[in-house]
Protein backbone atom coordinates (compact mmCIF):
# COMPACT_ATOMS: atom_id res chain seq x y z
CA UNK A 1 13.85 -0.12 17.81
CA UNK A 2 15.16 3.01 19.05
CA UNK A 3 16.08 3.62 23.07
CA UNK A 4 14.44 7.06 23.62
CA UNK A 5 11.01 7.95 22.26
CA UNK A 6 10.25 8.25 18.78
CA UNK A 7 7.72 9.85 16.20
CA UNK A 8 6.76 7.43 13.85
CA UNK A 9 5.17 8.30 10.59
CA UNK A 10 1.84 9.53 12.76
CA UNK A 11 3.68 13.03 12.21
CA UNK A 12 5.22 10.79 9.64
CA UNK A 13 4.02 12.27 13.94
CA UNK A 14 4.17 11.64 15.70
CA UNK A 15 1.31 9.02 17.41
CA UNK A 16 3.14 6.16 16.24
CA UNK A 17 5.56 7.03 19.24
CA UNK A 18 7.31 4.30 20.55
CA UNK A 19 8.69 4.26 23.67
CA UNK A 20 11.00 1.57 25.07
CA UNK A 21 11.98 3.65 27.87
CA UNK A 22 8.35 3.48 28.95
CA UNK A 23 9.46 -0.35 29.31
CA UNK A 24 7.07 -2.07 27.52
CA UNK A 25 5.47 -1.53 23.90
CA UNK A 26 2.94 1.42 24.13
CA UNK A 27 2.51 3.03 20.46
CA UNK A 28 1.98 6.83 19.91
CA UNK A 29 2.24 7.72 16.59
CA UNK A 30 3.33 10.09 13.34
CA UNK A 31 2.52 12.02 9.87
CA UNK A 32 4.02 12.36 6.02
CA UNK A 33 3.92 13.14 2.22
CA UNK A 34 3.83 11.86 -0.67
CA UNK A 35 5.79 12.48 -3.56
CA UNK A 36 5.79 12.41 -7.71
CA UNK A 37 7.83 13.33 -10.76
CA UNK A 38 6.95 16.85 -11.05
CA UNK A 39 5.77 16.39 -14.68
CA UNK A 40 3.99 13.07 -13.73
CA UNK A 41 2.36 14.95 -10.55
CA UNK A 42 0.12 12.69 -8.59
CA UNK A 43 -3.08 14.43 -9.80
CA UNK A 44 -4.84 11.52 -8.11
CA UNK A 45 -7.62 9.76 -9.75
CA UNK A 46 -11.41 10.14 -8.81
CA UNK A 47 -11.27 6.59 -7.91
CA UNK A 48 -8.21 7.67 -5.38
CA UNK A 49 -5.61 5.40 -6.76
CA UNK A 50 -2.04 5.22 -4.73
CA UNK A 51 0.66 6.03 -6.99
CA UNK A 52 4.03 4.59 -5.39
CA UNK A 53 7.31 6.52 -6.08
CA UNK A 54 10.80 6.03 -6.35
CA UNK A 55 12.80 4.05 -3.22
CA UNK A 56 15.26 6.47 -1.89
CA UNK A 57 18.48 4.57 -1.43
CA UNK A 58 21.19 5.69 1.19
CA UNK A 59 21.22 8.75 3.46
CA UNK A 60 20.91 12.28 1.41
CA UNK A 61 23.43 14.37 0.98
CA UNK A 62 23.27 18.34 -0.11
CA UNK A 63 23.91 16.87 -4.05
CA UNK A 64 20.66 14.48 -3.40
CA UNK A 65 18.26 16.82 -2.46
CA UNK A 66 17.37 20.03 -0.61
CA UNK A 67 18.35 20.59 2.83
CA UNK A 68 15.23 20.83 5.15
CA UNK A 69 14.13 24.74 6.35
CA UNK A 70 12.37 25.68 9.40
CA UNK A 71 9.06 28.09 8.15
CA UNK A 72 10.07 30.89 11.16
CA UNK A 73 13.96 30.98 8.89
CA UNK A 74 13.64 30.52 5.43
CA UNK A 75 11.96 33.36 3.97
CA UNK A 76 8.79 31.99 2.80
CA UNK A 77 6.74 32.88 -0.16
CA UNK A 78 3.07 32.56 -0.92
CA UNK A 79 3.68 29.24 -3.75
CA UNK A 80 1.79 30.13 -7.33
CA UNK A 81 -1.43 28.20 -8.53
CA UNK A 82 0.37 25.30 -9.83
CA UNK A 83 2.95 24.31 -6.98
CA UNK A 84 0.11 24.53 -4.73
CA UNK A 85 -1.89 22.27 -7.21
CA UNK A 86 1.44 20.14 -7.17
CA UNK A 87 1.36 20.04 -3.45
CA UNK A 88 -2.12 19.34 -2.49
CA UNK A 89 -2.06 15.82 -4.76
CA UNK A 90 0.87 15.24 -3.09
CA UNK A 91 -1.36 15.26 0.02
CA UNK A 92 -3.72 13.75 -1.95
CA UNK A 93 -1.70 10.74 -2.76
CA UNK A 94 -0.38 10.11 0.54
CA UNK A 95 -4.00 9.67 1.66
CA UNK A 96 -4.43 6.93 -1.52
CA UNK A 97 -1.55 5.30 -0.24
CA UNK A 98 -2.30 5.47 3.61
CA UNK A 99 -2.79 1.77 4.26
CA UNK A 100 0.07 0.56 2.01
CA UNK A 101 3.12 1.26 4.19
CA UNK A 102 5.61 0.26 1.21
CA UNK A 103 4.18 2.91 -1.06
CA UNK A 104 4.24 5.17 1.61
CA UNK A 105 7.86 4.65 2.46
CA UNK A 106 8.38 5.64 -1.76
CA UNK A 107 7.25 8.69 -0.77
CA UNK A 108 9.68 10.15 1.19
CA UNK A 109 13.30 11.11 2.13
CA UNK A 110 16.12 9.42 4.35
CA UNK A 111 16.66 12.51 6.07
CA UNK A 112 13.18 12.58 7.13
CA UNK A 113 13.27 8.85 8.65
CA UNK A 114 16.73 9.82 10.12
CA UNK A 115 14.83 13.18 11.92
CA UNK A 116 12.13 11.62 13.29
CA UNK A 117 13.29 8.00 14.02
CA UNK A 118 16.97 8.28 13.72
CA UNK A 119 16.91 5.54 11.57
CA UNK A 120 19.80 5.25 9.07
CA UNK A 121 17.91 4.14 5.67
CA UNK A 122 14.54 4.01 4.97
CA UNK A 123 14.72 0.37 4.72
CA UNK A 124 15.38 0.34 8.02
CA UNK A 125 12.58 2.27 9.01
CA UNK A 126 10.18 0.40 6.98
CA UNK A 127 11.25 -2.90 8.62
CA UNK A 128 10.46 -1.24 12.21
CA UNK A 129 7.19 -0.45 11.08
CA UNK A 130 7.55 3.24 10.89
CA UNK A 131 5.10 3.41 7.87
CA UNK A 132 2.54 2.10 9.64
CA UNK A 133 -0.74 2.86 11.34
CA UNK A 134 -0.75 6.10 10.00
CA UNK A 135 -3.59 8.89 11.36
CA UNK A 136 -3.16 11.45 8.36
CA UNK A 137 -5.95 10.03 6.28
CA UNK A 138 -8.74 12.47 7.26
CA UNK A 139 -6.00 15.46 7.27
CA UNK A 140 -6.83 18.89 6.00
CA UNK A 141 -4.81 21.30 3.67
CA UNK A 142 -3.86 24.74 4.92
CA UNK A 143 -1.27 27.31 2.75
CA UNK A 144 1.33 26.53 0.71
CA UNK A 145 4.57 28.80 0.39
CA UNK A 146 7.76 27.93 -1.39
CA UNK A 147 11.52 28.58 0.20
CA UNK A 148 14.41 30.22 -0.68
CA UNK A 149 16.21 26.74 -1.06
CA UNK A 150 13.46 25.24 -3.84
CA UNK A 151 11.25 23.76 -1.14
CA UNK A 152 7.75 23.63 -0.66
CA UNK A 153 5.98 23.64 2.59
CA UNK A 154 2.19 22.89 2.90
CA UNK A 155 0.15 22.88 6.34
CA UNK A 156 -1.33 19.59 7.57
CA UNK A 157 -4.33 19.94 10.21
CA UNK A 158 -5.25 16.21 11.45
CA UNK A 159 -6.14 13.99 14.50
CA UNK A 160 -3.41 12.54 15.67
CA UNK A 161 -5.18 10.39 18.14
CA UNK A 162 -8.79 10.52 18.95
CA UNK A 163 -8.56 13.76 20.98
CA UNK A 164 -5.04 15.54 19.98
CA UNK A 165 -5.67 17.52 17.48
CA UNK A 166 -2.57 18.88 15.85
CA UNK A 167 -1.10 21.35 13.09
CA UNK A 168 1.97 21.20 11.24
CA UNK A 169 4.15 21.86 7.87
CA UNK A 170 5.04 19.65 5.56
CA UNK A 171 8.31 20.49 4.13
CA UNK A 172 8.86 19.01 0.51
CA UNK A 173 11.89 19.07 -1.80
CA UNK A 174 12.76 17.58 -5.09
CA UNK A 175 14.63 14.47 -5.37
CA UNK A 176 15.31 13.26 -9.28
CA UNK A 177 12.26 15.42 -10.09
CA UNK A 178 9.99 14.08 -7.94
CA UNK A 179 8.25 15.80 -4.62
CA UNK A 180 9.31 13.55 -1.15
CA UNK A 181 8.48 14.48 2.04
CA UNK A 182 12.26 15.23 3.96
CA UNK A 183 11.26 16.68 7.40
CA UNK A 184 8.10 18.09 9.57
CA UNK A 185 7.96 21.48 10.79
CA UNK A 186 5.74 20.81 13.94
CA UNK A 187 4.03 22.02 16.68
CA UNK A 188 1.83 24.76 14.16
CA UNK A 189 -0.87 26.83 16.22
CA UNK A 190 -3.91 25.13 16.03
CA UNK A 191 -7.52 26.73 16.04
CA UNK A 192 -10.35 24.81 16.58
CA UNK A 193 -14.38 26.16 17.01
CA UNK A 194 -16.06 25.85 20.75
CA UNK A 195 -15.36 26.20 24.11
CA UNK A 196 -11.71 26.22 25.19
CA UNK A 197 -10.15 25.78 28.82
CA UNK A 198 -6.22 25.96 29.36
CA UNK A 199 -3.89 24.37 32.19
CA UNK A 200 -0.61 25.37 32.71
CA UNK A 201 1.49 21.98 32.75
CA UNK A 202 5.26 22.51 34.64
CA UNK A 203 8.22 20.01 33.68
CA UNK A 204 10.58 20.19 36.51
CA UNK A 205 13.86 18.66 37.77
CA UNK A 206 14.14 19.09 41.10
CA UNK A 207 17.33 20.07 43.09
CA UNK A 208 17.50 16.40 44.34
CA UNK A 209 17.62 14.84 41.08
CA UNK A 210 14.03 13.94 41.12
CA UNK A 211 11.47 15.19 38.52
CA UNK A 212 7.97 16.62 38.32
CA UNK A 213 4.55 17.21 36.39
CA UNK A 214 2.93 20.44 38.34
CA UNK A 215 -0.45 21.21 36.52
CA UNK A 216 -1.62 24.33 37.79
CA UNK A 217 -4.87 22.80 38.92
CA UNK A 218 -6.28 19.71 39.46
CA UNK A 219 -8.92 19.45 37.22
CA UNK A 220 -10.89 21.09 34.74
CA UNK A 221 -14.31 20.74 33.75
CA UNK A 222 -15.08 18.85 30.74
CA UNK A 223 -15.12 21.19 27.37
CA UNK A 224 -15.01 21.29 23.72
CA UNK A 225 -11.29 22.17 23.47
CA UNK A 226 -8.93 21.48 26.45
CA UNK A 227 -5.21 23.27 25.49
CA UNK A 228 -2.22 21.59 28.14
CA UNK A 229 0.56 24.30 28.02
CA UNK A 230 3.79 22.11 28.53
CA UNK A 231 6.14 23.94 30.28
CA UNK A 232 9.73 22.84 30.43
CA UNK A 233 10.53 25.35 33.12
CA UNK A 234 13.68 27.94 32.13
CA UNK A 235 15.89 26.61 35.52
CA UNK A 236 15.87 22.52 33.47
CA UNK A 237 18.59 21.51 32.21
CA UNK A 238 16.82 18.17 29.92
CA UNK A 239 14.60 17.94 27.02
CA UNK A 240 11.09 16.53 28.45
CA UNK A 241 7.71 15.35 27.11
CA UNK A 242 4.15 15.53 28.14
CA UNK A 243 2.26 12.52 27.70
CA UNK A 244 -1.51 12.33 28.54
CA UNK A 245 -3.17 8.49 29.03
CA UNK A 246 -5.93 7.08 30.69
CA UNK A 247 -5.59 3.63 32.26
CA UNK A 248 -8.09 1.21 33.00
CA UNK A 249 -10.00 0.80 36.25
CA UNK A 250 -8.16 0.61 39.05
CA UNK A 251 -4.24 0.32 37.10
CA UNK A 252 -1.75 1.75 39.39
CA UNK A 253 -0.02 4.30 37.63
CA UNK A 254 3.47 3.06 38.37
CA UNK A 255 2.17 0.02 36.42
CA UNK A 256 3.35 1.97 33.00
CA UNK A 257 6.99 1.36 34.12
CA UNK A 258 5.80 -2.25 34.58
CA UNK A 259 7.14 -4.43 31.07
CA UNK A 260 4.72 -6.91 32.84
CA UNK A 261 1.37 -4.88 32.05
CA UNK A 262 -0.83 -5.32 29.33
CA UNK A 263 -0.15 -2.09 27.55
CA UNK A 264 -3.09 -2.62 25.08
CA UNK A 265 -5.61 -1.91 27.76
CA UNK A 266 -3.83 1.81 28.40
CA UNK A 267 -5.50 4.44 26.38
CA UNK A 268 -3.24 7.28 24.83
CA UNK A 269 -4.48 10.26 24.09
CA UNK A 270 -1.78 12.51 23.29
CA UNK A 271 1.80 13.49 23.57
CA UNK A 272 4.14 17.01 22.75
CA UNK A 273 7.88 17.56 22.79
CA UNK A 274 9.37 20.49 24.73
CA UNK A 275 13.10 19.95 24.40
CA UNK A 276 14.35 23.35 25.19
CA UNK A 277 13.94 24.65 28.55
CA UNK A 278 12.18 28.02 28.89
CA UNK A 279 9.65 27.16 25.45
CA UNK A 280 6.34 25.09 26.05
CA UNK A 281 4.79 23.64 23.41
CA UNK A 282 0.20 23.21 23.26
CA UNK A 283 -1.07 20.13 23.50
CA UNK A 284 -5.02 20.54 21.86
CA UNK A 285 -7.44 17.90 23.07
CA UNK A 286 -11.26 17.89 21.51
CA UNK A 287 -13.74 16.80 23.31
CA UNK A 288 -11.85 14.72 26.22
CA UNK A 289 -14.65 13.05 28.11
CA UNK A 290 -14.71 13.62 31.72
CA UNK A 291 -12.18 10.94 33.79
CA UNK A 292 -9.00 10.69 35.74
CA UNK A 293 -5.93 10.53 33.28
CA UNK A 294 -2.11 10.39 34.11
CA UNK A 295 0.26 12.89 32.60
CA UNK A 296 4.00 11.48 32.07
CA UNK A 297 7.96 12.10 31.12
CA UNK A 298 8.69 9.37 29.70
CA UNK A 299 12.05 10.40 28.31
CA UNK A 300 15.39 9.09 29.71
CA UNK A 301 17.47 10.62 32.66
CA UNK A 302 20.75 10.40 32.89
CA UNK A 303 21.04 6.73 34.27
CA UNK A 304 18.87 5.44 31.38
CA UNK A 305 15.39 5.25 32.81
CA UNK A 306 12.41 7.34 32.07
CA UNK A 307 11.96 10.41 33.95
CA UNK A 308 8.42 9.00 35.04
CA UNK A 309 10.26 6.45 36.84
CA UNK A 310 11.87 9.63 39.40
CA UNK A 311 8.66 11.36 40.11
CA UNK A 312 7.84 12.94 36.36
CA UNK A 313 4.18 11.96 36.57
CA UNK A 314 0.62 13.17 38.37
CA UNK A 315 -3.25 12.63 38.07
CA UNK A 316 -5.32 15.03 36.40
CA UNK A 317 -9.30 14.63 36.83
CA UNK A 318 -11.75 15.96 33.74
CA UNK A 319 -14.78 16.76 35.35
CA UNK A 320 -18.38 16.66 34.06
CA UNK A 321 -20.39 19.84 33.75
CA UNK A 322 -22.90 20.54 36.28
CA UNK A 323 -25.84 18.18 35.59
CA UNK A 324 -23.73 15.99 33.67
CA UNK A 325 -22.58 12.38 34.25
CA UNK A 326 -19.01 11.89 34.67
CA UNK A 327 -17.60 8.74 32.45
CA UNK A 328 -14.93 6.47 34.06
C-alpha cells in the first residue's frame, strides 16, 4: 500500500482512496476503461458479456503506446461516428466486466496504475486491490473527441459515492491495436437538475505550521445539490485535499487519526484534490441529508503525518428545511 492517499480504480477514482496517513484503513475510491482490438471492438452483447483483454506487461514507454494528453492542451476534435461507436462499448465493456477485477485490470495501461496509484506494474496494482469495488457501473456517456497524438477521450458522469457526484474524461490510446484506458482527466464541470447551494471551503497553513479547514459558514440548509468549493488558498505552499465524512453518534473527530477505531462505522461521502495553491477544485454532493459531518486534510505534512492531525479539520452542520426533520 501506498503512504500518501491514493485513487483507486473508483476514478479507476477515485472512491477507492486509501489512506494510510489517515492511520487506519478507510476506503475512498476510483474509475476506468475498458479496452479491445480495434477490429474485434467490444460491441458488447445484449446479454452484457465481459470481454477480458490483453495483460499489459511492464511500465509503457513512448514505443508502447500513446503518451496521455490533458483535454484543456491537446487540440481536441469532435471523434467521427465510428470511434465514438468504438468508445462507448469500450464503456460498455468496462461495465460487463465491473465485478471481475482481473478482467478489469486487462483493460488498461501501466501508466494509468502508475498515475493514480503509483504503482509500478499492473500486477502490482491488482494484488493491492486497486481493481476493486468499483462505482462506474451506473456511469453515463458524454462526448467523444479524438487528439492530436491518436487518442481518444470520452466523458464519464457517475456516483462516486452515494452523494459525490462527479465528471471526468477518459483518455484512451491504442496498445497492439487494442483501446486501454492510460490516464483520467478529472475534476470535469458537473451539472446536475434542482436546487443548488455553494460553500466556500479554505485550505490553509498557518504561519505557525499549523493547518486549517475555514468553510465560509457553518451550515447550510439541506438541498438537492450542495457544491464545496475547495480552496487551497494562493499564500500555501502544499498540495491539500478535502474530505467530507460523517461519523457515528457521538465519535470524537480526532478518533479518525485513531488506528484503534472501527473505521467501518465512518461514513464517506466524498473527497477532491486541490494540489496547486491558488486553484480549487468542486466537490458536488446530491441530496446530502441534513447532519453534522467533518471535513478533513488528510494528506501528509512535512514530518509524515496527516495534515488533519495539525488542525486541518472542522464540523460542518446540514440543516433541515423549515418544517423538516433533521436526520442524525
Amino acid at each position: 500500500m501506498s503512504d500518501r492517499p491514493r485513487l483507486r480504480m473508483l476514478s479507476l477514482a477515485r472512491m477507492g482512496l486509501i489512506t494510510s496517513s489517515l492511520v487506519g484503513s478507510m476506503a475512498l475510491g476510483g474509475g476506468s476503461l475498458v479496452a479491445l482490438a480495434q477490429d474485434a471492438s467490444p460491441a458488447a452483447s445484449p446479454a452484457g458479456d465481459c470481454v477480458p483483454g490483453e495483460m499489459s506487461t511492464g511500465m509503457a514507454t513512448p514505443a508502447d503506446l500513446a503518451s496521455p494528453v490533458a483535454a484543456e492542451s491537446a487540440g481536441a476534435t469532435p471523434a467521427d461516428d465510428a470511434t465514438t461507436s468504438e468508445a462507448e462499448a469500450f464503456v460498455a465493456n468496462v461495465k460487463a466486466c465491473i465485478t471481475n477485477a482481473d478482467a478489469v485490470a486487462t483493460l488498461v495501461t501501466p501508466n494509468l496504475v502508475k498515475e493514480l496509484g503509483d504503482y509500478d506494474s499492473i500486477d502490482a496494482a491488482k494484488a493491492d486491490g486497486f481493481f476493486s469495488d468499483l462505482p462506474f457501473g451506473n456511469a453515463t456517456t458524454g462526448a467523444v473527441n479524438t487528439y492530436d497524438d491518436g487518442s481518444v477521450g470520452i466523458v464519464m458522469n457517475y456516483n462516486q459515492t452515494e452523494y459525490q457526484y462527479i465528471s471526468e474524461e477518459w483518455l484512451l490510446v491504442q496498445e497492439n491495436g487494442a483501446l486501454k484506458l492510460n490516464d483520467i482527466n478529472q475534476g470535469l464541470p458537473v451539472s446536475v437538475d434542482g436546487d443548488q447551494a455553494a460553500v466556500g471551503i479554505n485550505l490553509n497553513e498557518n504561519a505557525d505550521g499549523t493547518y486549517a479547514i475555514a468553510p465560509n459558514a457553518d451550515s447550510v440548509v439541506a438541498t438537492d445539490v450542495l457544491i464545496f468549493q475547495a480552496i487551497n488558498t494562493a499564500t500555501n505552499k502544499e498540495a491539500h485535499e478535502l474530505v467530507v465524512v460523517k461519523l457515528p453518534e457521538g465519535m470524537d473527530p480526532m478518533a479518525v487519526l485513531d488506528p484503534a477505531t472501527d473505521f467501518s462505522k465512518i461514513e464517506f461521502i466524498g473527497q477532491v484534490s486541490v494540489p496547486i495553491p491558488g486553484e480549487s477544485v468542486d466537490m458536488t454532493l446530491v441530496n446530502l441529508p441534513p447532519g453534522t459531518y467533518e471535513l478533513l486534510c488528510f494528506f501528509p505534512g512535512p514530518d509524515g503525518s496527516p495534515h488533519a492531525a495539525h488542525g486541518m479539520m472542522a464540523s460542518f452542520e446540514v440543516t433541515a428545511p423549515e418544517g423538516g426533520t433533521p436526520t442524525s
